[in-house]
Protein backbone atom coordinates (compact mmCIF):
# COMPACT_ATOMS: atom_id res chain seq x y z
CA UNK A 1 104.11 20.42 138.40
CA UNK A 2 106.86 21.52 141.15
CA UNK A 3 106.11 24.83 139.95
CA UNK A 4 102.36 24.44 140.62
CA UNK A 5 103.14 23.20 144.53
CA UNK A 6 104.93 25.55 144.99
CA UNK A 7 102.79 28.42 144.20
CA UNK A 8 99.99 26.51 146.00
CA UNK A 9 102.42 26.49 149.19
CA UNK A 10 103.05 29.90 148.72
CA UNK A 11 99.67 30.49 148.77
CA UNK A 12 98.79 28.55 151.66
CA UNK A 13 100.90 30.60 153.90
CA UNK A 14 99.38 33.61 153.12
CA UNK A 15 96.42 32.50 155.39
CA UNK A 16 98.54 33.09 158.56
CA UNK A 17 98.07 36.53 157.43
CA UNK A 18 94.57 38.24 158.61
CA UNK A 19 94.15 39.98 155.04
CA UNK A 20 94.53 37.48 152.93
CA UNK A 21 92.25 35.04 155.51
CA UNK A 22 89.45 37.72 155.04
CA UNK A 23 89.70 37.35 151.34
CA UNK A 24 90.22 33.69 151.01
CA UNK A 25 87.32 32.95 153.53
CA UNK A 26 84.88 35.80 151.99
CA UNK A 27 85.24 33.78 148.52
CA UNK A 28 84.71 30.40 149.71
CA UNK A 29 81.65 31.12 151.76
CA UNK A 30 79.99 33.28 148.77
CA UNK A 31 80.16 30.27 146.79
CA UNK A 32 78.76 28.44 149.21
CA UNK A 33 75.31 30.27 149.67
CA UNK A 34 74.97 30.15 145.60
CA UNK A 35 74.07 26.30 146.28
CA UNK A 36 71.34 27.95 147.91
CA UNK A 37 70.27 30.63 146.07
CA UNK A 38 71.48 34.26 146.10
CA UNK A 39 73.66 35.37 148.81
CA UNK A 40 71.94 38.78 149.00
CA UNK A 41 68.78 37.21 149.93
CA UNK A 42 66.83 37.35 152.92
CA UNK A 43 65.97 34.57 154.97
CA UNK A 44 62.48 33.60 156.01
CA UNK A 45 64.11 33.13 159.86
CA UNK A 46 65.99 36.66 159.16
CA UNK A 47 63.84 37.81 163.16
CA UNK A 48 67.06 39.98 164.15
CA UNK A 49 66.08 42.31 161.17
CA UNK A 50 62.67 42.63 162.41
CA UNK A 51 63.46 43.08 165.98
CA UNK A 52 66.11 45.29 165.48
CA UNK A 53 63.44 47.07 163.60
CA UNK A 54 61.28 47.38 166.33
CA UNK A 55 64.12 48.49 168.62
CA UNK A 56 64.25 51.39 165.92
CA UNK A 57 60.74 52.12 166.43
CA UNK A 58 61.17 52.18 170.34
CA UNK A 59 59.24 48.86 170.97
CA UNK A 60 60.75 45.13 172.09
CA UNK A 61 57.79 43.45 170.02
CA UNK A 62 57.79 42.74 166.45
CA UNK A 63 56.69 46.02 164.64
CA UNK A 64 56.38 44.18 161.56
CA UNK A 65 55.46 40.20 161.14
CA UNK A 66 57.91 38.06 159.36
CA UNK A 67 55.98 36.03 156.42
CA UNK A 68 56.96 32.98 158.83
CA UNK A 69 56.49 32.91 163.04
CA UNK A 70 58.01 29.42 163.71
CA UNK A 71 60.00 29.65 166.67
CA UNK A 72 59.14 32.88 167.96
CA UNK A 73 57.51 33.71 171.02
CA UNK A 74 53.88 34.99 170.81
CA UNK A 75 52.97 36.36 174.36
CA UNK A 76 49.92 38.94 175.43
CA UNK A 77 48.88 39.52 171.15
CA UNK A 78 52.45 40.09 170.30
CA UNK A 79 55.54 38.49 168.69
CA UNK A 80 58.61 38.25 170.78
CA UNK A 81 62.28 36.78 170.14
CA UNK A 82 63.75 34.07 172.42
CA UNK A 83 66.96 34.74 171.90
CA UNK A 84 69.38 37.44 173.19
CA UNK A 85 68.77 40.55 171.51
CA UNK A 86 72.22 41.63 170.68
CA UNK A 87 72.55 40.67 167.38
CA UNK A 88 69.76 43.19 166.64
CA UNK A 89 71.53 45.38 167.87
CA UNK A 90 74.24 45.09 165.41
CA UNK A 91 72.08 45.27 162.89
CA UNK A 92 70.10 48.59 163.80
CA UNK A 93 72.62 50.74 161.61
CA UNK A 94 72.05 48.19 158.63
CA UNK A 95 68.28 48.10 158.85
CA UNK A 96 67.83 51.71 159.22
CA UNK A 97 69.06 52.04 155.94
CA UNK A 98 67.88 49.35 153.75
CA UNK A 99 64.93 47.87 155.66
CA UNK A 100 63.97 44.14 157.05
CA UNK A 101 64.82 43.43 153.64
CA UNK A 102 68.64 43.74 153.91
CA UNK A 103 70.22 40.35 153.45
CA UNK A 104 71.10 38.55 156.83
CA UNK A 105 72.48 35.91 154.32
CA UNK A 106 75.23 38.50 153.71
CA UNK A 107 75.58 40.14 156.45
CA UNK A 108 76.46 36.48 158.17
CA UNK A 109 78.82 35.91 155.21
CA UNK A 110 80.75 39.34 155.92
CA UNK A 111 81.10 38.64 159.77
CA UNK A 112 82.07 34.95 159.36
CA UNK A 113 84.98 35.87 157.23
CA UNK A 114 86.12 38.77 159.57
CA UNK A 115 86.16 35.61 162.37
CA UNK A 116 88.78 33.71 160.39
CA UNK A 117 90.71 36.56 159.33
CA UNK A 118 90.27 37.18 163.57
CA UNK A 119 91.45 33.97 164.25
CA UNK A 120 94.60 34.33 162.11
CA UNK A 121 95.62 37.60 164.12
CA UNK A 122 94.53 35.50 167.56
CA UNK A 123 96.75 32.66 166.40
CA UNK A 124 99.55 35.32 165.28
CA UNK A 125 99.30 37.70 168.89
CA UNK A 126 99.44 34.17 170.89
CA UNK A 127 102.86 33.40 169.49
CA UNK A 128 104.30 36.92 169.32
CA UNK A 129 103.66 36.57 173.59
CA UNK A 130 104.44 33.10 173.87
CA UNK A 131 101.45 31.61 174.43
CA UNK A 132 102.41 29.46 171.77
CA UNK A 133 105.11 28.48 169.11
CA UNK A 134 103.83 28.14 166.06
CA UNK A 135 105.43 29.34 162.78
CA UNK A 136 103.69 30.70 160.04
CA UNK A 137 102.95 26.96 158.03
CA UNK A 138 101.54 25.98 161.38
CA UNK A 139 99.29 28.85 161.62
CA UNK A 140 98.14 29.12 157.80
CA UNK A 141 97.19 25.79 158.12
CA UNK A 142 95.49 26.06 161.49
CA UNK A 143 93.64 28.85 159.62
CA UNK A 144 92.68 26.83 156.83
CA UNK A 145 91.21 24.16 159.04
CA UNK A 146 88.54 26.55 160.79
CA UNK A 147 87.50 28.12 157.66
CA UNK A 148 86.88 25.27 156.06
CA UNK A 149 87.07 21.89 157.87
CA UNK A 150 85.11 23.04 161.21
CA UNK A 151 81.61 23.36 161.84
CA UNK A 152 82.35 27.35 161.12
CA UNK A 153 81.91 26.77 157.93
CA UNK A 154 78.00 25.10 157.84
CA UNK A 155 76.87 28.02 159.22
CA UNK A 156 78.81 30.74 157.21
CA UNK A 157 76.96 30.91 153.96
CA UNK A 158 73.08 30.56 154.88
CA UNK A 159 72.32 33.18 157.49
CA UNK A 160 68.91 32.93 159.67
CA UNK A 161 69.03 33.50 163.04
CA UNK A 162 70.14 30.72 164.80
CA UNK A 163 73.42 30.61 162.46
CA UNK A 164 73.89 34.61 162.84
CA UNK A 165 73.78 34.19 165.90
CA UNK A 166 76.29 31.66 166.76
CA UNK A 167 78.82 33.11 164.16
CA UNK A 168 78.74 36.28 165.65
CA UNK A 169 78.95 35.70 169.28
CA UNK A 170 81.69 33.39 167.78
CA UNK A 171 83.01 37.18 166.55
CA UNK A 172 82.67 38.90 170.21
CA UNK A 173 84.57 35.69 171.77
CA UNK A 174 87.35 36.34 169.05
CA UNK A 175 87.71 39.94 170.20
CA UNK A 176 87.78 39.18 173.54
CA UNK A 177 90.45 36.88 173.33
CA UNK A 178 92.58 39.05 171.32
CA UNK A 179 91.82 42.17 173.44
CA UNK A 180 92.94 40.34 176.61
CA UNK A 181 96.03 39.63 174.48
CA UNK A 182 97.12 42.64 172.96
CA UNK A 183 95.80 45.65 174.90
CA UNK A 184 97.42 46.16 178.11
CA UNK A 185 96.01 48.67 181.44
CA UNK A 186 92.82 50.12 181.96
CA UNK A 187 91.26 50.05 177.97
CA UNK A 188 92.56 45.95 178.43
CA UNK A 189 90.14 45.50 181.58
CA UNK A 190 87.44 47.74 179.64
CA UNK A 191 87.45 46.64 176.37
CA UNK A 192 87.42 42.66 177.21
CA UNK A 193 84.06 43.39 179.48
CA UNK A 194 82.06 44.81 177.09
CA UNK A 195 82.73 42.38 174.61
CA UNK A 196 82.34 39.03 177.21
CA UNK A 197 78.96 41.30 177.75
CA UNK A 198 78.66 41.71 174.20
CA UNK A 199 79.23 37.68 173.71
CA UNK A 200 76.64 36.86 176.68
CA UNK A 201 73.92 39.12 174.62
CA UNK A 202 74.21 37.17 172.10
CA UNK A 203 74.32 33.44 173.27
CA UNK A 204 73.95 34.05 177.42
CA UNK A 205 76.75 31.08 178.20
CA UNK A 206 79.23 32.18 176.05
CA UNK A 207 80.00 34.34 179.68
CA UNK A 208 82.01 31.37 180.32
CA UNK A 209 84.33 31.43 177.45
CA UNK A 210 85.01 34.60 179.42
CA UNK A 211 87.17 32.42 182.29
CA UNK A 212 89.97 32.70 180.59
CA UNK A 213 90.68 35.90 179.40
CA UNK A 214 89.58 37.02 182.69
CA UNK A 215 92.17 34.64 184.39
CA UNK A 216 94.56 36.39 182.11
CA UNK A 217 94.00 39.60 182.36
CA UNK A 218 94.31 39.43 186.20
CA UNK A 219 97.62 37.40 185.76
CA UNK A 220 99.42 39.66 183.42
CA UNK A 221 98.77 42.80 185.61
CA UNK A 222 98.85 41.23 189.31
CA UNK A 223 101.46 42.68 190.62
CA UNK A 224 100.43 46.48 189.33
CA UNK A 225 99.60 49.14 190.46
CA UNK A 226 95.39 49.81 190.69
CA UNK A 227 94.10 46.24 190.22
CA UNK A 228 90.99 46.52 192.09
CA UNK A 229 90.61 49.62 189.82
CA UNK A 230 91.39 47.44 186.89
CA UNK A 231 88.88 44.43 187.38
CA UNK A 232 86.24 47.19 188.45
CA UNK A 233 86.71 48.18 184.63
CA UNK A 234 86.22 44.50 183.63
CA UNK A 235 83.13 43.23 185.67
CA UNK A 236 81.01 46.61 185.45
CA UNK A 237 80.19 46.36 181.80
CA UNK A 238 79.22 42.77 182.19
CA UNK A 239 77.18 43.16 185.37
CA UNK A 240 75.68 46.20 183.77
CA UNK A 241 74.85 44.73 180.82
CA UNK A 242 73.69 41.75 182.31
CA UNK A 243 71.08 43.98 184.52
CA UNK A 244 70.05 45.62 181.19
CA UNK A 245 68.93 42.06 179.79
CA UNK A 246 66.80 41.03 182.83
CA UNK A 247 65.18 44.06 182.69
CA UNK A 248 64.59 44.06 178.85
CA UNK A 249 63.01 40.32 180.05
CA UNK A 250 60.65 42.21 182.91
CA UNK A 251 59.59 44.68 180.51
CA UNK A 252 58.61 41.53 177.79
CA UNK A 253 57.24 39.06 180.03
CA UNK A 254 56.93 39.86 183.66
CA UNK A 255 59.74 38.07 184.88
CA UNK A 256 63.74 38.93 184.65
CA UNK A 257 64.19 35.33 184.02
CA UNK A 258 61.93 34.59 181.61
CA UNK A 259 63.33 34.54 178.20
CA UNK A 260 60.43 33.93 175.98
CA UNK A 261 61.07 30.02 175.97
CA UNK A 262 57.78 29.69 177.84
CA UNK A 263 55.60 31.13 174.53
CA UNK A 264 57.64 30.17 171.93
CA UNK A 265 56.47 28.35 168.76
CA UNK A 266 58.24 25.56 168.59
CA UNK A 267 58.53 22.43 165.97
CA UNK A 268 55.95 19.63 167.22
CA UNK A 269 59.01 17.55 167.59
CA UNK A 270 60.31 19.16 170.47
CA UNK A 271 56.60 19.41 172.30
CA UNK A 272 56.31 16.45 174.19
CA UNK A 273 60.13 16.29 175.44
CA UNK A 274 59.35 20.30 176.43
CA UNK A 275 55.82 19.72 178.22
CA UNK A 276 58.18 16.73 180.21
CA UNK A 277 61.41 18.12 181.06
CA UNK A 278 61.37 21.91 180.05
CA UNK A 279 64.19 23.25 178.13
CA UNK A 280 66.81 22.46 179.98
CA UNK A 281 67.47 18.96 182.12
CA UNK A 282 70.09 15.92 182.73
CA UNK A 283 67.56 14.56 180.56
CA UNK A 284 69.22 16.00 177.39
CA UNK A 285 72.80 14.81 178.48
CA UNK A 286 72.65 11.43 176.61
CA UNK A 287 71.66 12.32 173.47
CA UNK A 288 73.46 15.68 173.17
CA UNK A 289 76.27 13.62 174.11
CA UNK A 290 75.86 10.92 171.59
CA UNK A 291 75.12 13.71 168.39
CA UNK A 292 78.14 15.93 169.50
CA UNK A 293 80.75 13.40 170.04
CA UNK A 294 79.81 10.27 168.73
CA UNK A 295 77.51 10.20 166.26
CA UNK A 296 78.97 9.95 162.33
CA UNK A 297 76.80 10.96 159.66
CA UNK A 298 78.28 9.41 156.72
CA UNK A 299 76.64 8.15 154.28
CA UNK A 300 75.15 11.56 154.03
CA UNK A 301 71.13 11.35 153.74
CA UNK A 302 68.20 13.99 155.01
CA UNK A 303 67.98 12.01 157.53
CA UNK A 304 70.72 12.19 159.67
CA UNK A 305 71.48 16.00 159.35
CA UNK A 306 71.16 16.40 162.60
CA UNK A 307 74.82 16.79 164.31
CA UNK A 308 78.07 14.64 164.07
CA UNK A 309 81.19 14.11 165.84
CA UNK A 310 83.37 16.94 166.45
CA UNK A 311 86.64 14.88 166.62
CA UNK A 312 85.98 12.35 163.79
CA UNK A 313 84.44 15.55 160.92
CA UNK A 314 87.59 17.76 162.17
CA UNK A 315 90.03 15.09 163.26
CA UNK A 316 92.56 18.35 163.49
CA UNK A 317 90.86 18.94 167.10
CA UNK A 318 92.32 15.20 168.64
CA UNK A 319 95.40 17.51 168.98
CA UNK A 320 93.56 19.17 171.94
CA UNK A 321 94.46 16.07 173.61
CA UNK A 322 98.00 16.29 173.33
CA UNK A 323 98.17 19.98 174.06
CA UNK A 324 96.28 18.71 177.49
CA UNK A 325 99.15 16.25 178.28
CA UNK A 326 101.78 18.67 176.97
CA UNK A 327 100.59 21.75 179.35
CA UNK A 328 98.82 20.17 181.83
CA UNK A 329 101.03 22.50 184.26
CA UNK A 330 100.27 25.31 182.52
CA UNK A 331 97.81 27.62 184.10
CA UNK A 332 96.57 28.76 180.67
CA UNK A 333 95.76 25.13 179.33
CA UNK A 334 93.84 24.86 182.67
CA UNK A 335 92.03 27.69 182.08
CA UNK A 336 91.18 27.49 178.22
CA UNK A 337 89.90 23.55 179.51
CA UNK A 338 87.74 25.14 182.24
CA UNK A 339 85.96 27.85 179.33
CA UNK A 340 85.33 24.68 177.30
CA UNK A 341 84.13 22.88 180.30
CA UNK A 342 82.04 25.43 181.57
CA UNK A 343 80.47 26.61 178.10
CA UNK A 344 79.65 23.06 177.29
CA UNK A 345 77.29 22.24 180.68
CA UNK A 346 74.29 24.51 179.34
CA UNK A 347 74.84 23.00 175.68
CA UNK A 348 74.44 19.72 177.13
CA UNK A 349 71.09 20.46 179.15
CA UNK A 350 69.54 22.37 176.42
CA UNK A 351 66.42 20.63 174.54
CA UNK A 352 67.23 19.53 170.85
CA UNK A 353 70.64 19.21 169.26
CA UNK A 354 70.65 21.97 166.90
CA UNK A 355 67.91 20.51 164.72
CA UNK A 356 69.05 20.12 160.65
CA UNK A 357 72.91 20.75 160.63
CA UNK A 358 75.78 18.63 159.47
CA UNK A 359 78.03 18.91 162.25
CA UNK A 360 78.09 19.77 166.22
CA UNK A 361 76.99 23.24 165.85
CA UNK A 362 76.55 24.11 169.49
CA UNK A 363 80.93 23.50 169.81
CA UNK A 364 81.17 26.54 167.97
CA UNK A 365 80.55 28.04 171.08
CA UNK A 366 83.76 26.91 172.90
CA UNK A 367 85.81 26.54 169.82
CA UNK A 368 87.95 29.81 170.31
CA UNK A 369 89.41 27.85 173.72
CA UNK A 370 89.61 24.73 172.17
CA UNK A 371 91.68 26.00 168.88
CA UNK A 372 94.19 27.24 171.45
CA UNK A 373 94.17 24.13 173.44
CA UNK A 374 94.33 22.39 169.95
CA UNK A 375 97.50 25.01 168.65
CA UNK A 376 99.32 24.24 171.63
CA UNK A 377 98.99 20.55 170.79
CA UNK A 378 100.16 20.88 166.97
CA UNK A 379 103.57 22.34 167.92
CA UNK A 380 106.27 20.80 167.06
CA UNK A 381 104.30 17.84 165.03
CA UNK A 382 104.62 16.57 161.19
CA UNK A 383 103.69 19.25 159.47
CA UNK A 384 103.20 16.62 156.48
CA UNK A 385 100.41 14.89 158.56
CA UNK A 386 98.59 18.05 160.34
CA UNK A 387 97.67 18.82 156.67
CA UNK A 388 96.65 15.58 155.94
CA UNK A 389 94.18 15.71 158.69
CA UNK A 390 93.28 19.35 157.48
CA UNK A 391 92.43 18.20 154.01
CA UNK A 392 90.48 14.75 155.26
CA UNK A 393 88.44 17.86 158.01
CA UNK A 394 87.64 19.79 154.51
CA UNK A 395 86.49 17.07 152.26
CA UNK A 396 84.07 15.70 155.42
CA UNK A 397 82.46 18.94 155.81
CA UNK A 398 82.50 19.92 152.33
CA UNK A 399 79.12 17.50 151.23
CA UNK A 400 77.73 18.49 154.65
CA UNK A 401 77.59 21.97 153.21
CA UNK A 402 76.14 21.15 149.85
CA UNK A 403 73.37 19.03 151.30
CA UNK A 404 72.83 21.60 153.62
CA UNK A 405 72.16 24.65 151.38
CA UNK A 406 69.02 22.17 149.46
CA UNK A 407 67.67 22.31 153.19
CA UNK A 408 67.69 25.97 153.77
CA UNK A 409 63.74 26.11 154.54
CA UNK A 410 63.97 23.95 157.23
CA UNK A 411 67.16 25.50 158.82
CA UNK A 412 66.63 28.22 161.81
């Protein structure tokens, strides 16, 4: 038996190490989509494989109809996407090659398990410059949690193109954290723009998660040398990017603000509150509120699949609140706050709550800032009791994920 723990231990901490995350993550999440079916199949919602079709074929409509058109925008005789068109993008290379038939399913399974093998390195760079303390138990464990015991994991194994989405710009967020971190001069300043660019074409308020590694880049190298210079290299790619997007919405619709929400196909659900309010409105606020940090889902019907607490499903993330009183002088923890802050406003004013999930989806968004904020708080804690809460995160979320994969027809 001590034998057993200890190999378990042993392999525990190998999760602080980005390998071994990839691996442990890639596993999990494969066996995850079998509940649903194969994982190289191809989701009825898979639209970034048929736009970045189109893109191939030198057009911003469809080229090819999906078998299914819920939710996408039909405007002038043709089929549009809604959403920002960078994931498409990413998957140009992939479709070129095998078609709208290759398997979004998989393709989200690959990127989700690069993000915690990211997230390990993120957690390992912040300590090595004293962002944080945290040891490699802390960190392994840390790791564990998102894999497993966040939202992260709901949306892992079942593709479609709201979850691609999300776990991807999730990705670009990731890299621009760690690029702020680790790169220093000129390719620092470059690099993090075009991936906060990369992050706003994929989910247009993740800009915000942007504040802080802004903020740090401009702290670290304040006092050099060619800073104007510097933030030139950091703001062009997002500006230019950002021009490239309203003019990719002119060319679809007429208007450079006009994203498609206008003609989209949406559930009948969602009709009335859109014909009322529009998309987005204070009118959301309550109930967005309520099924993001209140609401509890247990016990676990079809029903009620649609959101849940963050704190009370990943209980890990009350630590936030102690790394808030711990650093509240601390420019960083400031900063980190204000990306959550700021990334949260358009979740809140957006129409629905993420329709069937188990889980606040939408926090995924912010969640890079708040597992700092949270990392900071865990230092120095019983190490005994941060896996406690760990394991209690895993066994919430791990029904939510079997329900969710007999569901996978209704999921966008």
């Amino acid at each position: 038996m001590k034998r057993l723990q200890t190999a378990f231990i042993q392999t525990l901490l190998q999760l602080s190490k980005p390998f071994y995350a990839f691996l442990f993550a890639f596993v999990f999440y494969l066996i995850f989509s079998t509940l649903a079916g194969s994982p190289f199949r191809v989701r009825e919602f898979a639209y970034f494989n048929y736009l970045a079709d189109a893109f191939l074929h030198g057009q911003l409509n469809l080229r090819v109809i999906p078998p299914l058109t819920h939710d996408l925008s039909f405007f002038d005789g043709k089929y549009y996407l809604y959403w920002p068109p960078m994931p498409a993008v990413v998957l140009m290379p992939f479709v070129a090659v095998f078609g709208v038939g290759f398997s979004d399913v998989l393709f989200t399974i690959l990127v989700a398990s690069v993000n915690v093998s990211l997230l390990a390195k993120l957690l390992q760079e912040a300590d090595a410059k004293k962002l944080l303390e945290l040891d490699s138990e802390y960190r392994a464990m840390l790791v564990l949690f998102f894999a497993l015991g966040t939202v992260h994991a709901t949306l892992a194994p079942f593709g479609g193109v709201w979850f691609t989405a999300q776990i991807l710009g999730f990705l670009f967020v990731l890299l621009a954290y760690l690029a702020a971190i680790k790169l220093e001069g000129i390719p620092a300043f470059i690099t993090t723009g075009v991936l906060i660019a990369c992050a706003m074409l994929t989910r247009n308020h993740l800009i915000f998660t942007g504040i802080w590694p802004v903020f740090y880049l401009l702290q670290k190298h304040w006092k050099q040398k060619h800073l104007f210079l510097n933030a030139l290299c950091l703001f062009l790619p997002i500006l230019a990017m950002g021009l490239l997007f309203l003019a990719y919405n002119q060319i679809r619709f007429g208007s450079p603000l006009e994203l498609g929400m206008k003609y989209h196909q949406m559930s009948p659900f969602f009709i009335e509150d859109y014909n009322k309010y529009g998309a987005f409105n204070i009118h959301y606020i309550p109930i967005n509120f309520y099924y993001q940090y209140i609401y509890y889902p247990f016990p676990l019907s079809a029903e009620n699949l649609i959101g849940g607490s963050l704190f009370l499903l990943s209980p890990v993330l009350f630590y936030a609140f102690r790394g808030l009183k711990l650093g509240y002088r601390n420019p960083n923890i400031v900063m980190w706050l204000i990306s959550i802050l700021f990334t949260s406003l358009p979740i809140f004013l957006l129409m629905g709550t993420g329709w069937v999930q188990f889980g606040p989806r939408y926090t995924l968004d912010y969640t890079v800032p708040l597992l700092l904020l949270t990392a900071f708080g865990v230092q120095a804690i019983s190490k005994r009791f941060l896996f406690f809460l760990v394991i209690l995160s895993i066994l919430q979320y791990l029904p939510g994920i079997i329900i969710l994969s007999q569901y996978q027809g209704t999921i966008r």
